[in-house]
N, C-alpha and C. Protein backbone atom coordinates (compact mmCIF):
# COMPACT_ATOMS: atom_id res chain seq x y z
N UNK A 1 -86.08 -24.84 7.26
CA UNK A 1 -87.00 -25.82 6.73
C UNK A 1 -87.98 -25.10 5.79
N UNK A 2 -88.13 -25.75 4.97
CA UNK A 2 -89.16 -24.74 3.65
C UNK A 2 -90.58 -25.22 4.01
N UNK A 3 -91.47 -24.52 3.69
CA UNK A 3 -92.98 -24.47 3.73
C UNK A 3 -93.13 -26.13 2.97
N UNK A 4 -92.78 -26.37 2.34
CA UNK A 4 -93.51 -27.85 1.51
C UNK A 4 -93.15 -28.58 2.70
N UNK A 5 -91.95 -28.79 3.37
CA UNK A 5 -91.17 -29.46 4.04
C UNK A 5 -91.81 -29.37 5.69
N UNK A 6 -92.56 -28.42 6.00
CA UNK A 6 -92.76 -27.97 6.91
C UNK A 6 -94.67 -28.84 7.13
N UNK A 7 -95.23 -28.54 5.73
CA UNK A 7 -96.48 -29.56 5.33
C UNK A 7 -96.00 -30.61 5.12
N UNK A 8 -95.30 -31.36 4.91
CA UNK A 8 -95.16 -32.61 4.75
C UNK A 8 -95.28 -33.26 6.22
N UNK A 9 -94.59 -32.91 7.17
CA UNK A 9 -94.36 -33.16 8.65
C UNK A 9 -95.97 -32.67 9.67
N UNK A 10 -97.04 -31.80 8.88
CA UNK A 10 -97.90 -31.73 9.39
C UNK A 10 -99.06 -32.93 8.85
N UNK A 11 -98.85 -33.03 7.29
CA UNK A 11 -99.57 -34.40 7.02
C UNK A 11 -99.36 -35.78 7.48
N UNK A 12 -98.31 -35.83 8.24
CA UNK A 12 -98.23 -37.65 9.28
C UNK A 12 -99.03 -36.84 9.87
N UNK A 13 -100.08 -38.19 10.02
CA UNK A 13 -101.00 -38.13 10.90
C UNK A 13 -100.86 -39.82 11.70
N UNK A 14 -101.84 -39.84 13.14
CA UNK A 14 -101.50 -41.05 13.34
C UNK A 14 -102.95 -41.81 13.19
N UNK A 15 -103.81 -41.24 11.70
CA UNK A 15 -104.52 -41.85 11.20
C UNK A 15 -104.01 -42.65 9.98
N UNK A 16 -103.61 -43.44 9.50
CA UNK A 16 -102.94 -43.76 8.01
C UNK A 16 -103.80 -43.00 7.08
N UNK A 17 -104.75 -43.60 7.14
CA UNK A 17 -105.92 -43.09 6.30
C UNK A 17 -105.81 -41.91 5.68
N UNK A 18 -105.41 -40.66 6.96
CA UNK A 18 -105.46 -39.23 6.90
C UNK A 18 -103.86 -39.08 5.98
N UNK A 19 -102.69 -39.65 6.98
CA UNK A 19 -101.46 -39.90 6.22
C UNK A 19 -101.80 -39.92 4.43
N UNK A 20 -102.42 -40.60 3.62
CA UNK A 20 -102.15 -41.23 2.81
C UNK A 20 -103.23 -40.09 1.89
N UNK A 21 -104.38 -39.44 2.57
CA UNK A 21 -105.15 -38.43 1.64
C UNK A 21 -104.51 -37.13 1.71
N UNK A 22 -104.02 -36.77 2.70
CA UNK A 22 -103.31 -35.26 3.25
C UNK A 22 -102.15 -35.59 2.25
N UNK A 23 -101.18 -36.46 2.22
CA UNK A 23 -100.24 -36.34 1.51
C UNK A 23 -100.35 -36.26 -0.21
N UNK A 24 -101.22 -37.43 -0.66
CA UNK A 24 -101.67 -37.15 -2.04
C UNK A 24 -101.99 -35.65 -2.76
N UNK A 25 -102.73 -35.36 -1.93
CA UNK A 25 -103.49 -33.80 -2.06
C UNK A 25 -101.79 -32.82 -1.99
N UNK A 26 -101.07 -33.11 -1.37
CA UNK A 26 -100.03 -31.74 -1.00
C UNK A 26 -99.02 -32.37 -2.15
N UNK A 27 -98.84 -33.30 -2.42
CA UNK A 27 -98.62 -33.91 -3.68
C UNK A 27 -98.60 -33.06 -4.95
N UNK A 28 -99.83 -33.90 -4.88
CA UNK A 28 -100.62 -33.70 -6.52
C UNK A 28 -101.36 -32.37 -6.41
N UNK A 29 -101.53 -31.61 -5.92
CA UNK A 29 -102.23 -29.89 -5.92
C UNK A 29 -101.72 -28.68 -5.51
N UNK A 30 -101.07 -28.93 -4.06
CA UNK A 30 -100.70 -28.09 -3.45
C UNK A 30 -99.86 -26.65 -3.92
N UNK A 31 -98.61 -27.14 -4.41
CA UNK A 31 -97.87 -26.20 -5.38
C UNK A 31 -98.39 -25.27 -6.61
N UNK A 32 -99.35 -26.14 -6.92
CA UNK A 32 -100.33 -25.33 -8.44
C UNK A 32 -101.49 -24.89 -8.43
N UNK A 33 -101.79 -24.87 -6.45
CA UNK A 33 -103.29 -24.19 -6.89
C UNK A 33 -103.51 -22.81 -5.73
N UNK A 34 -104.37 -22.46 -5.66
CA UNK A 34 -105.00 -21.03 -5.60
C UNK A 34 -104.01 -20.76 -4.34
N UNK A 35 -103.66 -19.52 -3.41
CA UNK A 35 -103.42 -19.12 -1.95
C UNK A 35 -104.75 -19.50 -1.23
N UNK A 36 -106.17 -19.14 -1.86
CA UNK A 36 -107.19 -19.75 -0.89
C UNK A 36 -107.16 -20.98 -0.48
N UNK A 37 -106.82 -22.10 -1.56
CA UNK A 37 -106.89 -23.39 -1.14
C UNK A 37 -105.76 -23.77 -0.45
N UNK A 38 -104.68 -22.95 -0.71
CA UNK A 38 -103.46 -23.47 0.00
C UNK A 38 -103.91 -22.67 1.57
N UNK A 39 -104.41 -21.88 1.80
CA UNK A 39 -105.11 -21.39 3.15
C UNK A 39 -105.37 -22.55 3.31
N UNK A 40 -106.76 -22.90 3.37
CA UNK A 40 -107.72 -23.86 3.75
C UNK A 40 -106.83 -25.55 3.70
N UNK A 41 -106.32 -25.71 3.28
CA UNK A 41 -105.40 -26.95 3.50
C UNK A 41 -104.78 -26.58 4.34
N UNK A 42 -103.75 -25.47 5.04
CA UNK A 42 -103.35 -25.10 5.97
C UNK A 42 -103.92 -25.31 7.48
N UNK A 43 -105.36 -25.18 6.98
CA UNK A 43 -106.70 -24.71 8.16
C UNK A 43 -107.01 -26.15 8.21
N UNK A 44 -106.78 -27.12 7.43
CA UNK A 44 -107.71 -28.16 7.84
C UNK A 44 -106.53 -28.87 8.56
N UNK A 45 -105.03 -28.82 8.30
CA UNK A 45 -104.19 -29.11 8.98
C UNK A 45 -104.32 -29.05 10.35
N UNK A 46 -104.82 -27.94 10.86
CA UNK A 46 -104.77 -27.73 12.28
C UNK A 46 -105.92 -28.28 13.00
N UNK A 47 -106.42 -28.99 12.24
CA UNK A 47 -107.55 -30.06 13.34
C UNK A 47 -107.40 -31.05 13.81
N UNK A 48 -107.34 -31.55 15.26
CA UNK A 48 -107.16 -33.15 15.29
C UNK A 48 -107.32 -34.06 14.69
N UNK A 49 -106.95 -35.10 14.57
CA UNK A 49 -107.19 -36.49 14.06
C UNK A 49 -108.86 -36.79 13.95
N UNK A 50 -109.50 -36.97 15.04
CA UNK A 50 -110.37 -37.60 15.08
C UNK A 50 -111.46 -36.47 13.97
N UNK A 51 -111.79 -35.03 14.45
CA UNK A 51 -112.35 -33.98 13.60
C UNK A 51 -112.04 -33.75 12.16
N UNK A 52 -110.90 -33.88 11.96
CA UNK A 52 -110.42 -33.91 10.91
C UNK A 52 -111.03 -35.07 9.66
N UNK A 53 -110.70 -36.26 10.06
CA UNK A 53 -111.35 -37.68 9.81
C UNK A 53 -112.66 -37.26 9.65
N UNK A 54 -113.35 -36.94 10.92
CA UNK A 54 -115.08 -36.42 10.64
C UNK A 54 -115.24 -35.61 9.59
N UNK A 55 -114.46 -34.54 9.67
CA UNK A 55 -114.83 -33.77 8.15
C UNK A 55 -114.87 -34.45 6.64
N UNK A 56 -113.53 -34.89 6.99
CA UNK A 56 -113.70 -35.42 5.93
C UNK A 56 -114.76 -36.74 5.12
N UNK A 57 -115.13 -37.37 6.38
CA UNK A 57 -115.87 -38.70 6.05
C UNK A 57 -117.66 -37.64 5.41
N UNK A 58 -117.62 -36.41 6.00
CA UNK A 58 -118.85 -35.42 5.83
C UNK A 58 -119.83 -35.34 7.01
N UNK A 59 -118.88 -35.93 8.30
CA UNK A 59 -120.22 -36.24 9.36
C UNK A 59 -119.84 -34.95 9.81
N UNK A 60 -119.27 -34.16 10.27
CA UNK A 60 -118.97 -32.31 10.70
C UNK A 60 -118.69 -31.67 9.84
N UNK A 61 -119.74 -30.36 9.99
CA UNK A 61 -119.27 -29.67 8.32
C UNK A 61 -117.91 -28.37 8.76
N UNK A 62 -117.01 -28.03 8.11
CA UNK A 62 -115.86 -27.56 8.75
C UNK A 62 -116.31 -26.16 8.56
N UNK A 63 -115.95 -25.51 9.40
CA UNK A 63 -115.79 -24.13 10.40
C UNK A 63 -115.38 -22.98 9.02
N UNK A 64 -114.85 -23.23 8.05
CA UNK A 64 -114.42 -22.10 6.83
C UNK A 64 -115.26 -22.80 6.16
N UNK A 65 -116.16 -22.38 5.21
CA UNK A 65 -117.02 -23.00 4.30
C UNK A 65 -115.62 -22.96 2.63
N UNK A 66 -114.45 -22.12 2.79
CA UNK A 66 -113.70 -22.51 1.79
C UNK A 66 -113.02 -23.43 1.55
N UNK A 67 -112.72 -24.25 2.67
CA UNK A 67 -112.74 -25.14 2.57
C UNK A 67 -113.19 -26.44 1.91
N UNK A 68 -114.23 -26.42 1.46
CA UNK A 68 -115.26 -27.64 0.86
C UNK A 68 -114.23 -27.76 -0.46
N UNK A 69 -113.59 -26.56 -1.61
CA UNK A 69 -113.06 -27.11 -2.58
C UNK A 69 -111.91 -28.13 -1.84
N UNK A 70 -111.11 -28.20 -1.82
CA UNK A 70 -109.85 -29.19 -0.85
C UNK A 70 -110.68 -30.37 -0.47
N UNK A 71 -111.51 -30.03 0.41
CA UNK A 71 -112.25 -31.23 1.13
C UNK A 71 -112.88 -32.23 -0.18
N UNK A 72 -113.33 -31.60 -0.94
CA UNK A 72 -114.08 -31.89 -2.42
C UNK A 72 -113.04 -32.88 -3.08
N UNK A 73 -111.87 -32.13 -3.21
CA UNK A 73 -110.59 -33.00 -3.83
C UNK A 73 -110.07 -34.54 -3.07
N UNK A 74 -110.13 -34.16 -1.85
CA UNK A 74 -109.95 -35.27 -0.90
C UNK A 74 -110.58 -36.22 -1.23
N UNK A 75 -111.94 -36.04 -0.73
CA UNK A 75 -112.91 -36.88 -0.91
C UNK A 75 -113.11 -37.70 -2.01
N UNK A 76 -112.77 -37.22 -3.28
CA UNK A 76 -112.44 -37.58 -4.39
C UNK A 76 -111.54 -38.00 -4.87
N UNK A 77 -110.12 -38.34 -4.20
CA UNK A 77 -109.33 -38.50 -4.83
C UNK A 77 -108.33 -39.56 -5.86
N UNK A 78 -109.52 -40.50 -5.87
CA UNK A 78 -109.51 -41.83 -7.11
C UNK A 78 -110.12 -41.28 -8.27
N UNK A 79 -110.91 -40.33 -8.01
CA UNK A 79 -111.68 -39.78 -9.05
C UNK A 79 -111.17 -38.75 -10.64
N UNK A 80 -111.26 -39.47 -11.92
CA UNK A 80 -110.54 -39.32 -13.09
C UNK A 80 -110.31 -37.55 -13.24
N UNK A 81 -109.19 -36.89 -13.43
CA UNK A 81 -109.41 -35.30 -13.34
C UNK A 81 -109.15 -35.06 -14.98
N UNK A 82 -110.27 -34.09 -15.06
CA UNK A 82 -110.36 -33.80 -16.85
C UNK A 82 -109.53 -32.03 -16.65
N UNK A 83 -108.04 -32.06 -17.11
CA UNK A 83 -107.62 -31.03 -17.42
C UNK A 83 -107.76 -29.93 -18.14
N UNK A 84 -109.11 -29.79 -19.05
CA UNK A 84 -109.18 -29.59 -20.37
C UNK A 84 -110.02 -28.30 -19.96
N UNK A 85 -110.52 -28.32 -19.36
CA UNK A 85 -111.38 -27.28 -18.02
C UNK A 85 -111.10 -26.02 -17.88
N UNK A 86 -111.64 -24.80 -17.67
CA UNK A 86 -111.27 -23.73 -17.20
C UNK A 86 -109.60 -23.50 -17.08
N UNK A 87 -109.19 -23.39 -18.42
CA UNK A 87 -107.55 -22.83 -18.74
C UNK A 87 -106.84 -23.85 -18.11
N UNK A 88 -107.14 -24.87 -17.94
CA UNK A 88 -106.20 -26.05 -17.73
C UNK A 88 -106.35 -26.40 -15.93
N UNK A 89 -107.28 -25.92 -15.57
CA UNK A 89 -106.95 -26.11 -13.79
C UNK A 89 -107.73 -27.44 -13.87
N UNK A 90 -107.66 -28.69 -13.29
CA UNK A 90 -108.05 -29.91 -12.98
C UNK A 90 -109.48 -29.90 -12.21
N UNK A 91 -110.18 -30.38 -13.01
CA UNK A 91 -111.84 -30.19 -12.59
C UNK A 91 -112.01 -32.00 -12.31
N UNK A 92 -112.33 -32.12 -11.27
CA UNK A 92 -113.14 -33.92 -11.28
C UNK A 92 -114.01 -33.89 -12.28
N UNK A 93 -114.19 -35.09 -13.03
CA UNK A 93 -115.15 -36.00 -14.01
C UNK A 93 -116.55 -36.50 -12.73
N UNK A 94 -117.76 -35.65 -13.61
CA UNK A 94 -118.70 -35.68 -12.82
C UNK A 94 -119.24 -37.25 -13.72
């Protein structure tokens, strides 16, 4: 089983909610961005449902502070991304 394949089966969650942001994110980022963030998406994987959800909503602040970029993306993720940015890496539209 390959690593994408292996995250895909850790993003069902039996939050939909979580289902539907965890997957977008491993989606749309995962493959093209840093080993730190692919750490820390790793790391936020391994939290329960309910903690997990908390982090993300911002009511617990999570345990790796490297985390916050990922969490940042999450949180954001309706939010328009201007490519044009630092050598092409996808910056949110403040």
């Amino acid at each position: 089983m390959s690593e994408l394949s292996k995250l895909k089966w850790h993003c069902r969650r039996g939050i939909k909610e979580l289902d539907i942001v965890l997957n977008w994110y491993l989606n749309e980022y995962y493959e093209n961005t840093y080993e730190d963030d692919k750490k820390a998406f790793k790391e936020l994987l391994e939290y329960e449902d309910p903690v997990l959800y908390a982090i993300l909503l911002g009511n617990i602040e999570p345990a790796n502070p490297e985390q916050l970029e990922v969490l940042n993306r999450l949180r954001n993720m309706h939010a328009p991304i201007d490519n044009t940015l630092n050598n092409n890496t996808p910056h949110l539209i403040q």
